[in-house]
PDB file of N, CA and C in Angstrom:
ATOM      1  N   UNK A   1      -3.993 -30.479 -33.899  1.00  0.00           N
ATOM      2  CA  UNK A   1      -3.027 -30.026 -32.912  1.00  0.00           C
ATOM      3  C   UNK A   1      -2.009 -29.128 -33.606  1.00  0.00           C
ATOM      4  N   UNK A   2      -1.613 -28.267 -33.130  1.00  0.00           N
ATOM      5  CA  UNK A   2      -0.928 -27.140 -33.295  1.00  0.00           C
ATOM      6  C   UNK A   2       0.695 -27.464 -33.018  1.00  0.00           C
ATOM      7  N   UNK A   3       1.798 -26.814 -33.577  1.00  0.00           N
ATOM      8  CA  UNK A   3       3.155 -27.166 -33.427  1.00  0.00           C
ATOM      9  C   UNK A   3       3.126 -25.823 -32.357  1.00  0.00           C
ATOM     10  N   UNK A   4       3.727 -26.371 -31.537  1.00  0.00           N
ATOM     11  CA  UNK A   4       4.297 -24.984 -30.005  1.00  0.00           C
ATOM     12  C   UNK A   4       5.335 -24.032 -30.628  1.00  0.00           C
ATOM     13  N   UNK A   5       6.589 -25.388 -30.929  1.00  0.00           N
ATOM     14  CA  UNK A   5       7.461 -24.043 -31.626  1.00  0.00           C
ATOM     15  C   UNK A   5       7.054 -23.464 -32.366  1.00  0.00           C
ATOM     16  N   UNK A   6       6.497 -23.648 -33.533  1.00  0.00           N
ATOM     17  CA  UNK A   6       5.974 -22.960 -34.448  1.00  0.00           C
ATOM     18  C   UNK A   6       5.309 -21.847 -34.301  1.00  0.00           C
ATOM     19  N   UNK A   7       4.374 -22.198 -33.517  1.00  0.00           N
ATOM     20  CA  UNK A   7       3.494 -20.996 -32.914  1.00  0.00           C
ATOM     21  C   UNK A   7       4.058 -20.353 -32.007  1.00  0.00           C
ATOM     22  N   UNK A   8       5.202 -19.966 -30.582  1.00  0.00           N
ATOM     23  CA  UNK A   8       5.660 -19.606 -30.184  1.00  0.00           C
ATOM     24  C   UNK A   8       6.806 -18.786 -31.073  1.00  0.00           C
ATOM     25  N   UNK A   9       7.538 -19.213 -31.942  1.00  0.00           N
ATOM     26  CA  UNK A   9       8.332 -18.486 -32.706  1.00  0.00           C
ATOM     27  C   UNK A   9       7.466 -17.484 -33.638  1.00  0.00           C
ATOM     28  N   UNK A  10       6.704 -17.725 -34.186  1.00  0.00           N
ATOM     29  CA  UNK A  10       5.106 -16.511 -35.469  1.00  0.00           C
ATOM     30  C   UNK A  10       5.258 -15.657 -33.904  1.00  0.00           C
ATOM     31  N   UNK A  11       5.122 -15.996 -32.678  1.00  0.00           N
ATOM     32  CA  UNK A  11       4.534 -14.668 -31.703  1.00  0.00           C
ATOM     33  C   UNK A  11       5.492 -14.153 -31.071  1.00  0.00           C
ATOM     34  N   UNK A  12       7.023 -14.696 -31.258  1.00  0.00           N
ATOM     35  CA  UNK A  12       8.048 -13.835 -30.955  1.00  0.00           C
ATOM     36  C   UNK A  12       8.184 -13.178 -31.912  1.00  0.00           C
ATOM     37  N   UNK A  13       7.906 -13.548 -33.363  1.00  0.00           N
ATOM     38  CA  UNK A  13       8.289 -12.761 -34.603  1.00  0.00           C
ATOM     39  C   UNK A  13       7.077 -11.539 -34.585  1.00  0.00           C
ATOM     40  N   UNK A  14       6.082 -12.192 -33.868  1.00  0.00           N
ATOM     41  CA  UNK A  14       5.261 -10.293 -34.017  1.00  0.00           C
ATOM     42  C   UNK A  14       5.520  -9.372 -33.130  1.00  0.00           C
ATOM     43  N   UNK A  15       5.592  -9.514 -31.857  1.00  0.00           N
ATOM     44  CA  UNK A  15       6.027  -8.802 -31.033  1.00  0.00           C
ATOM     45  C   UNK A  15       7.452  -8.463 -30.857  1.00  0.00           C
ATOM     46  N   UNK A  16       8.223  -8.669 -31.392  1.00  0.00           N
ATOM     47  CA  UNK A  16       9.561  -8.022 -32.206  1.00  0.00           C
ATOM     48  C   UNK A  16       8.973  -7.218 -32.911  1.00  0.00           C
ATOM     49  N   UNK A  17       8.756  -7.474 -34.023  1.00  0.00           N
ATOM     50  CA  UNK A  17       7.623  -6.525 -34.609  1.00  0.00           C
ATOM     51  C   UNK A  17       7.266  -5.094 -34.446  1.00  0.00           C
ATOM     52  N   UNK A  18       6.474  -5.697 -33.908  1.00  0.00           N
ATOM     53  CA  UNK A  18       5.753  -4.517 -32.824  1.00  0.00           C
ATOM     54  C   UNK A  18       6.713  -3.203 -32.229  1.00  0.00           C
ATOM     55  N   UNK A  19       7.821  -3.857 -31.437  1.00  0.00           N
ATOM     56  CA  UNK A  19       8.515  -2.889 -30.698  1.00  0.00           C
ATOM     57  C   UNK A  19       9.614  -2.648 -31.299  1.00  0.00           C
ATOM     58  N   UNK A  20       9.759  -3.010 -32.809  1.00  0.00           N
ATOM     59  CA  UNK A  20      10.799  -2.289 -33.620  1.00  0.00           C
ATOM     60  C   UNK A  20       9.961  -0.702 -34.151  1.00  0.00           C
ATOM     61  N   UNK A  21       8.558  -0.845 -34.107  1.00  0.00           N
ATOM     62  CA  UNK A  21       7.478  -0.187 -34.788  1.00  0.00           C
ATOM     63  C   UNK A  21       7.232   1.314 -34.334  1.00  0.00           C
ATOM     64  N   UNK A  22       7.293   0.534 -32.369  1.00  0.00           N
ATOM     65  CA  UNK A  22       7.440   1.554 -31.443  1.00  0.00           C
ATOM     66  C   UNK A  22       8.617   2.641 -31.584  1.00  0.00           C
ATOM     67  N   UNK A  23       9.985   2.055 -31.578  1.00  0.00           N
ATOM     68  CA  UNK A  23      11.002   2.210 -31.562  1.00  0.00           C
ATOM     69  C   UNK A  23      11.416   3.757 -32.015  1.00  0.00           C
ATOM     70  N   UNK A  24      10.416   3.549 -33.061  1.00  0.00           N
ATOM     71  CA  UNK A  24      11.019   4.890 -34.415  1.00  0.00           C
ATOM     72  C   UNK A  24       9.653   5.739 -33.648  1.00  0.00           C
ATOM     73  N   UNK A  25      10.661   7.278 -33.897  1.00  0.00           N
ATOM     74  CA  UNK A  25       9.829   8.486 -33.027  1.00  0.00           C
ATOM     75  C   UNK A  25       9.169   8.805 -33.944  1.00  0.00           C
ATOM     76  N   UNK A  26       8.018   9.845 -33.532  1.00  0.00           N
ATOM     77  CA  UNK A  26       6.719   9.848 -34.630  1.00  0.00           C
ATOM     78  C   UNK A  26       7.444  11.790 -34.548  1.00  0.00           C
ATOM     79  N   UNK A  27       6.476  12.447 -35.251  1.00  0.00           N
ATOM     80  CA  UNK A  27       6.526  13.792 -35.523  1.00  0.00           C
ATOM     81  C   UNK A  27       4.991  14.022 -35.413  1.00  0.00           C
ATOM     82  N   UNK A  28       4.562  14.908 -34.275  1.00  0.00           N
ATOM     83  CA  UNK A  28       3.014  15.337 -34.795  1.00  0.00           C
ATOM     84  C   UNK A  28       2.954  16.911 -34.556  1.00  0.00           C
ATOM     85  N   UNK A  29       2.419  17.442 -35.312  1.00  0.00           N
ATOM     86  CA  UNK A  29       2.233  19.060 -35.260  1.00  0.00           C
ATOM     87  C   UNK A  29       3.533  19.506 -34.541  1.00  0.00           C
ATOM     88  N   UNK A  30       5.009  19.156 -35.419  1.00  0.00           N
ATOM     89  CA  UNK A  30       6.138  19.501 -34.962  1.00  0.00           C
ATOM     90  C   UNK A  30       6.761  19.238 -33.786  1.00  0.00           C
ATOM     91  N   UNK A  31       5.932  18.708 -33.099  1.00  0.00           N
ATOM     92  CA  UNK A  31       6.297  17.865 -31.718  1.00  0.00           C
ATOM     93  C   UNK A  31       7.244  16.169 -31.917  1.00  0.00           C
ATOM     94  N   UNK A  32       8.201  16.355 -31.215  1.00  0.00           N
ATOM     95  CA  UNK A  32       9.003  14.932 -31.841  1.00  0.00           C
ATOM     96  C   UNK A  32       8.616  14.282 -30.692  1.00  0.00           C
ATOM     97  N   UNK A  33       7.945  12.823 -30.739  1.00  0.00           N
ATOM     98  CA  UNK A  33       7.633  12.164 -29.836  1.00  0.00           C
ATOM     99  C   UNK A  33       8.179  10.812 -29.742  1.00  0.00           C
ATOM    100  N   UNK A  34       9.059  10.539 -28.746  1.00  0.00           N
ATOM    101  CA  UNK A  34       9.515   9.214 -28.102  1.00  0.00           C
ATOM    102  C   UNK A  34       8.976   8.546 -27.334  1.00  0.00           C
ATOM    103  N   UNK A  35       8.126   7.360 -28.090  1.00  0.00           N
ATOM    104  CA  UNK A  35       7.499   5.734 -27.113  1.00  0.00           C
ATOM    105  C   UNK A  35       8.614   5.054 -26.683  1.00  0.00           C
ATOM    106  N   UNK A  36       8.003   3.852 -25.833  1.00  0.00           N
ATOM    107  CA  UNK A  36       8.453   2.859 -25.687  1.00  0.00           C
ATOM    108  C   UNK A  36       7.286   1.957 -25.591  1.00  0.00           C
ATOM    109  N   UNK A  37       7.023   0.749 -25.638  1.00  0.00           N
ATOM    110  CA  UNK A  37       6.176  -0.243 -25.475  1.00  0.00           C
ATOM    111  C   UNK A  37       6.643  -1.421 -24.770  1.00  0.00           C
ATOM    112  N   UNK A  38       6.166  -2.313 -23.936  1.00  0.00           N
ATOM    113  CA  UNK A  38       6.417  -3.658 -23.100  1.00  0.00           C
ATOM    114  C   UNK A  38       5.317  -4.501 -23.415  1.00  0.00           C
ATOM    115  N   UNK A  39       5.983  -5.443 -24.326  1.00  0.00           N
ATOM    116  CA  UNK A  39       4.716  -7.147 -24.053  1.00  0.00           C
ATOM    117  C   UNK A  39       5.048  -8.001 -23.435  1.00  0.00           C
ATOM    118  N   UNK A  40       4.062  -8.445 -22.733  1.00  0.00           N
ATOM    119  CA  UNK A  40       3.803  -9.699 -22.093  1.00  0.00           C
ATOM    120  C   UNK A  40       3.101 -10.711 -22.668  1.00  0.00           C
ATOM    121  N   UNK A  41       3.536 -11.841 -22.816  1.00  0.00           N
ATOM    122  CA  UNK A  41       2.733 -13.238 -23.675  1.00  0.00           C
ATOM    123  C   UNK A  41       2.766 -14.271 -22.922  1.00  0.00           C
ATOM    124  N   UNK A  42       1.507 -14.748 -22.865  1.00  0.00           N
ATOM    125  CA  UNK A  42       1.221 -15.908 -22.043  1.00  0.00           C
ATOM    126  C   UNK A  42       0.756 -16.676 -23.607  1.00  0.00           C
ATOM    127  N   UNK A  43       1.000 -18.125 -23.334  1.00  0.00           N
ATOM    128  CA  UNK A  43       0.563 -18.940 -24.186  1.00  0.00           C
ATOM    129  C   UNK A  43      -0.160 -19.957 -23.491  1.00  0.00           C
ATOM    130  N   UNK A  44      -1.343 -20.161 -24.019  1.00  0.00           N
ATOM    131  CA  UNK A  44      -2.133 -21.419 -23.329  1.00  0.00           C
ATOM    132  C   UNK A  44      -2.156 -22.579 -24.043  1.00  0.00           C
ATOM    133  N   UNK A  45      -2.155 -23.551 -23.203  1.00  0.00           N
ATOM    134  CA  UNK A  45      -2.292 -23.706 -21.896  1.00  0.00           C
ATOM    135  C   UNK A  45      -1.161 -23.839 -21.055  1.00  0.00           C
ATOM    136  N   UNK A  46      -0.069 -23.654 -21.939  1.00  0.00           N
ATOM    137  CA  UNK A  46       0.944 -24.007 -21.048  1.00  0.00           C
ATOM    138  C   UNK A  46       1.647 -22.863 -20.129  1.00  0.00           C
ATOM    139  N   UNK A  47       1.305 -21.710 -20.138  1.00  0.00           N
ATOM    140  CA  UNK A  47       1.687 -20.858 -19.474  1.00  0.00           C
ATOM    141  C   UNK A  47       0.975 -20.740 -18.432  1.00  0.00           C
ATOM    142  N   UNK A  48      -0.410 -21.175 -18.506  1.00  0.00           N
ATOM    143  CA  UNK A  48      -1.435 -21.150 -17.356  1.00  0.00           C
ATOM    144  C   UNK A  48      -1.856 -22.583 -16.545  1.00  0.00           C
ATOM    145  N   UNK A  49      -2.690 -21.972 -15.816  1.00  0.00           N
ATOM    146  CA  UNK A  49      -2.871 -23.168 -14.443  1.00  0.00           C
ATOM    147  C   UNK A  49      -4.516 -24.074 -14.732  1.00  0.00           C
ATOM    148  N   UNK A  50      -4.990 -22.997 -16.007  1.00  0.00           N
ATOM    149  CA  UNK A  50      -6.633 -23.271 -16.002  1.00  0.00           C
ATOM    150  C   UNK A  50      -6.855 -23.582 -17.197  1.00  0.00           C
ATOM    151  N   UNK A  51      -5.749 -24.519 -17.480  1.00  0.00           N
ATOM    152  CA  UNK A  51      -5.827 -25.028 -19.284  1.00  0.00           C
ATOM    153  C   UNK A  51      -6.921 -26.307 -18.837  1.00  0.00           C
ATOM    154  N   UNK A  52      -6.802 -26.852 -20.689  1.00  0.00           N
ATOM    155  CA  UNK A  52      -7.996 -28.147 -20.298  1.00  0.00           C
ATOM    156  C   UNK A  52      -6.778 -29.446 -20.079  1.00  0.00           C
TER     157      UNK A  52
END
């Protein structure tokens, strides 16, 4: 069995991550380009209806 917090906090810490990653604008063939990115995280089973 798995710790929730544990594992819920590792997948807030990547997807922070992630959209610090986004964050910073890229440069391509002199073109300055601004992302943004949106995650959504479901964790099973407890986020869902069709756990075991």
């Amino acid at each position: 069995m798995t710790n929730t917090n544990t594992d819920t906090y590792e997948i807030d810490t990547v997807a922070k991550n992630l959209i610090e990653q986004f964050e910073m604008a890229f440069m391509i063939q002199r073109h300055h380009l601004i992302t943004s990115v949106s995650i959504g995280i479901a964790v099973s089973p407890r986020d869902g209806i069709d756990g075991p």
